[in-house]
Protein backbone atom coordinates (compact mmCIF):
# COMPACT_ATOMS: atom_id res chain seq x y z
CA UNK A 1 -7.09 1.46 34.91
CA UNK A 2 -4.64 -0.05 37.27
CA UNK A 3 -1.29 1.87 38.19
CA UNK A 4 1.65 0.56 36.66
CA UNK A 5 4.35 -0.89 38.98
CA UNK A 6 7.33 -0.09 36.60
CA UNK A 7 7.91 -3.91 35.98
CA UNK A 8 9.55 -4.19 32.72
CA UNK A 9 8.15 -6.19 29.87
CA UNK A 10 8.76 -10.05 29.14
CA UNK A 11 11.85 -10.81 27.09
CA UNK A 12 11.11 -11.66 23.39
CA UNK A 13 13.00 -14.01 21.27
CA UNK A 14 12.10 -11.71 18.73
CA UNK A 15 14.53 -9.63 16.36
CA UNK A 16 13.92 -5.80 16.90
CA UNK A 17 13.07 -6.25 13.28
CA UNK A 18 10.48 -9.25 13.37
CA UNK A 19 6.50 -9.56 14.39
CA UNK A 20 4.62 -11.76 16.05
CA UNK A 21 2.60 -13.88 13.39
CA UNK A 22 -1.12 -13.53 13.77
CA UNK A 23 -1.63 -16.17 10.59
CA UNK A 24 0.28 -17.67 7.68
CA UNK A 25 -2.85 -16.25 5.08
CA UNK A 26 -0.15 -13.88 3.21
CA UNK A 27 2.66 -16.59 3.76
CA UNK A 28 4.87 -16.67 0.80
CA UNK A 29 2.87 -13.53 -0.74
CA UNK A 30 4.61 -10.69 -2.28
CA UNK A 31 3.15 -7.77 -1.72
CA UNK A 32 4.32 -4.22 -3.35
CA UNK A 33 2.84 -1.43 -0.84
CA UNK A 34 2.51 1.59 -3.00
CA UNK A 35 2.21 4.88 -1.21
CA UNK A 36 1.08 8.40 -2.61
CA UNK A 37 1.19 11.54 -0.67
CA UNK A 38 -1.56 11.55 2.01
CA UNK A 39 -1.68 12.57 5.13
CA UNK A 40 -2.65 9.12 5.67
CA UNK A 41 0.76 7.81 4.66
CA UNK A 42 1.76 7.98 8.03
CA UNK A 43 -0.17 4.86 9.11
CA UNK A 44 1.50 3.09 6.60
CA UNK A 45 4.30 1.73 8.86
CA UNK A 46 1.65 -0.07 11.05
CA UNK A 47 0.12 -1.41 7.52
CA UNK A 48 3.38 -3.05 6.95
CA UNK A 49 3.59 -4.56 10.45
CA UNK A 50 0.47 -5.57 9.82
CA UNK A 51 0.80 -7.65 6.57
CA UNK A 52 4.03 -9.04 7.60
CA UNK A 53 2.43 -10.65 10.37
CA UNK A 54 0.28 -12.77 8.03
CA UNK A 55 3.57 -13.92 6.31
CA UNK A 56 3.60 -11.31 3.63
CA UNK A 57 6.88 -9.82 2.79
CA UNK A 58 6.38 -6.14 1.81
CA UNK A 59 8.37 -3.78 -0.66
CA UNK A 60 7.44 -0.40 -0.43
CA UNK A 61 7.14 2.44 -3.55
CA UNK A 62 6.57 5.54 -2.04
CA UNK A 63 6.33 8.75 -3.81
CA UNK A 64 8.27 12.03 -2.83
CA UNK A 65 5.49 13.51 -1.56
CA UNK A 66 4.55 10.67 0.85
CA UNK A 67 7.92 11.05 2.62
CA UNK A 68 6.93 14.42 4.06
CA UNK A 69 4.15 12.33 6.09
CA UNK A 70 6.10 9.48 6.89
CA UNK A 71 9.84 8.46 6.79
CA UNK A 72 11.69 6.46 4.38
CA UNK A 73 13.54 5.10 7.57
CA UNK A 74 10.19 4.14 9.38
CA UNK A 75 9.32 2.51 6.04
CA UNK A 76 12.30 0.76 5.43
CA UNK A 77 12.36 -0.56 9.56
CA UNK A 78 9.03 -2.00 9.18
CA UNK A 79 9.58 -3.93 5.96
CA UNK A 80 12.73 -4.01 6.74
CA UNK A 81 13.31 -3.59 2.27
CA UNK A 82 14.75 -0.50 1.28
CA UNK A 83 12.42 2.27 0.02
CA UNK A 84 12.21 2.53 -3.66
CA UNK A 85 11.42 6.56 -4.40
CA UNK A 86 13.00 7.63 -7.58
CA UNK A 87 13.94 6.83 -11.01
CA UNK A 88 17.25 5.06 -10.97
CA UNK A 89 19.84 2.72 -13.28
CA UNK A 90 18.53 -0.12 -11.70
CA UNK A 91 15.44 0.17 -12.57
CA UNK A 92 13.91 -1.44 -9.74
CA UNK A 93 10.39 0.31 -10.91
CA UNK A 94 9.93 -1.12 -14.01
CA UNK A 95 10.81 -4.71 -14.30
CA UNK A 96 9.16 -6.87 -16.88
CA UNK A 97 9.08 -9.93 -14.57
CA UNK A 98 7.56 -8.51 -11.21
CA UNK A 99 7.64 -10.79 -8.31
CA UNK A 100 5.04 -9.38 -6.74
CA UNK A 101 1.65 -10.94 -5.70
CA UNK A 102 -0.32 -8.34 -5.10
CA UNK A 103 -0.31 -4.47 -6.03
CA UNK A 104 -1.53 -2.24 -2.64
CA UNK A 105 -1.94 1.11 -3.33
CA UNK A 106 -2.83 2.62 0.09
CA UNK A 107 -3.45 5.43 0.76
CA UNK A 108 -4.51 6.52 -3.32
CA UNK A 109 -4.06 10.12 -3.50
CA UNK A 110 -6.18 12.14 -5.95
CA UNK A 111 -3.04 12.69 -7.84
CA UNK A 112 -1.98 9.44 -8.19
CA UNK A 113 -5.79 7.39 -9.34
CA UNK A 114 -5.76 10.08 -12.41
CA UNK A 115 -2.45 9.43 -13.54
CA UNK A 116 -2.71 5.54 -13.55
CA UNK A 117 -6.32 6.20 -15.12
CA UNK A 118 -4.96 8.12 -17.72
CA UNK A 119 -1.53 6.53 -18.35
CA UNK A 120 0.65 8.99 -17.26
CA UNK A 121 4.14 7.97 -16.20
CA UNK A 122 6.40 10.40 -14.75
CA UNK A 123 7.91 9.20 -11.68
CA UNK A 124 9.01 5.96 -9.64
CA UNK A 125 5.43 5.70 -8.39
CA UNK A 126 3.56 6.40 -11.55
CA UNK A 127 5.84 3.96 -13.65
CA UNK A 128 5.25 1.07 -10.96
CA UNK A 129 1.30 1.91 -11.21
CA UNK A 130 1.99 1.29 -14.87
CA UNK A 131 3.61 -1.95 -14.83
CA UNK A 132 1.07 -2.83 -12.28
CA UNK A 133 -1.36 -2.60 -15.09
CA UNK A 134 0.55 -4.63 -17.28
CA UNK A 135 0.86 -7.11 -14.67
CA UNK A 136 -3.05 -7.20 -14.21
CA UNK A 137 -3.63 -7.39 -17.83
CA UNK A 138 -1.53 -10.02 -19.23
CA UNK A 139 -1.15 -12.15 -15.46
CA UNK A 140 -3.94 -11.22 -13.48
CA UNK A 141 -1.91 -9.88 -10.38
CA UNK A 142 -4.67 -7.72 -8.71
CA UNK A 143 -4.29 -4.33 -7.57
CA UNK A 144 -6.50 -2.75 -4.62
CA UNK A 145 -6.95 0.75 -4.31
CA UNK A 146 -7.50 2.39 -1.06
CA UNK A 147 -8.84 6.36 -1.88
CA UNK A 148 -7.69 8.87 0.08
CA UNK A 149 -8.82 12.29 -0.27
CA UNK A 150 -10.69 15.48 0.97
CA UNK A 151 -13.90 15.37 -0.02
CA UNK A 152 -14.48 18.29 -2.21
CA UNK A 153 -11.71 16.46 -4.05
CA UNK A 154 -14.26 14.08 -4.93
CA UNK A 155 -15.08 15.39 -8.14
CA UNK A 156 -16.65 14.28 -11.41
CA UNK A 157 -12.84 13.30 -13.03
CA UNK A 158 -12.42 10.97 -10.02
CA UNK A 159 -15.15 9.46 -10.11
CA UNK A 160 -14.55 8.42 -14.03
CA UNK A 161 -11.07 7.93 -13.65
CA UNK A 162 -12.32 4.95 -10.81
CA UNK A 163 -14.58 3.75 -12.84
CA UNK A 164 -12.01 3.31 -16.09
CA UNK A 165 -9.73 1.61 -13.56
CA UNK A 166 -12.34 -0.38 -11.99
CA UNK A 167 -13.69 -1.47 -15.43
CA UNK A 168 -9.88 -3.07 -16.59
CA UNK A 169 -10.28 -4.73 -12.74
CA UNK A 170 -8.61 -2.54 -10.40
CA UNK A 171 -10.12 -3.31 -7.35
CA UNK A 172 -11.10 -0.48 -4.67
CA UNK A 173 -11.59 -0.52 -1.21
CA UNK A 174 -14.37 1.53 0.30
CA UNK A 175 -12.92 3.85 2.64
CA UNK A 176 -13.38 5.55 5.86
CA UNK A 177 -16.34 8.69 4.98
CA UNK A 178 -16.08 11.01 8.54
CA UNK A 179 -15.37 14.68 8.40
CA UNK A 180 -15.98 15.39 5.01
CA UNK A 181 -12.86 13.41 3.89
CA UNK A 182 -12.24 10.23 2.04
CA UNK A 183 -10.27 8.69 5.40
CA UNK A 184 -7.78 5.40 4.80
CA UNK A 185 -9.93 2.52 6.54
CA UNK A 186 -9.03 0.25 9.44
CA UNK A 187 -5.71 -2.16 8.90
CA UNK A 188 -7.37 -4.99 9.78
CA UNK A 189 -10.12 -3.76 6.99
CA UNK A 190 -6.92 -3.49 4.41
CA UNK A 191 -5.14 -6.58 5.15
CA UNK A 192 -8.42 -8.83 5.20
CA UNK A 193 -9.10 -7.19 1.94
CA UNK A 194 -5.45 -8.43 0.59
CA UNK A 195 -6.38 -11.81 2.14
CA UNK A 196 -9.37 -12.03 0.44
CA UNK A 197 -7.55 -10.83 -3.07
CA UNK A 198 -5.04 -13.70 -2.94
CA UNK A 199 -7.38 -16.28 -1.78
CA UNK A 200 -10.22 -15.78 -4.61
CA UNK A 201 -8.16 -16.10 -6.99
């Protein structure tokens, strides 16, 4: 590795905000980033840069618990949307006409792929996974899933409970088995996987 001279970097006409576009395979795609709490939330910020540099425009959901791995403000920078976390007047979790393109649940805590499997809606996150089923059923808006979990998580219930949601055509994506844990794969694996999504259909 060469030593660094201390030169500074070449000036950008980019916004502190903004990324460098890689491709325009997301352009004009909405995608709603939903994120459960995992230690693997914290990558989600360079998920988001990541998408948005294929053109998508990303609104995050993120449960409470995910904000203890990664901030709302890191969240919010990066999609540069504000964070939708709790159950408000607005109702900006349950809308009848979602914009959205695409559902992203990454990373899928245990937690969270029971409750959508079984219908249960008692938070911001749980009642967007809900409306994300109604927008797979009657428009055919996909949803992937990316599992995150420890593996002796791994159980018998999970298993079923991806199975119901895979048979109504929730979509999974295979992730990352080291260390005895269900790991949240690459985000070039994630995005090509969104790509792929919106471009089959």
């Amino acid at each position: 590795m060469s030593e660094w001279n201390f030169s500074a970097p070449t000036l950008s006409n980019l916004s502190d905000h903004a990324v460098s576009p890689h491709s325009k395979a997301l352009a004009k795609k909405k995608i709603a980033l939903f994120i459960s709490g995992s230690i693997a939330a914290y990558r989600c910020p360079d998920l988001i840069r990541e998408l948005r540099k294929h053109g998508a425009e990303v609104q995050v959901f993120a449960s409470e618990s995910s904000l203890n791995f990664v901030s709302e403000v890191s969240l919010h920078w990066t999609s540069t949307n504000p964070v939708i976390k709790s159950l408000s007047a607005d109702a900006e979790h349950l809308e009848s006409d979602y914009p959205f393109d695409l559902f992203l649940i990454a990373p899928a805590s245990y937690n969270s792929i029971n409750k959508m499997a079984t219908g249960i809606a008692d938070s911001a996150l749980s009642t967007a996974s809900a409306c994300a089923l109604g927008c797979l059923e009657h428009k055919g808006t996909p949803i992937l899933i990316a599992p995150c979990m420890n593996g002796i998580m791994h159980n018998q219930i999970l298993v079923e409970s991806m199975k119901k949601l895979h048979s109504m055509g929730v979509q999974f994506i295979q992730p990352r088995q080291e260390d005895g844990k269900n790991k949240l794969p690459d985000i070039a694996i994630i995005t090509t996987q969104c790509i792929k999504a919106l471009t089959s259909e």
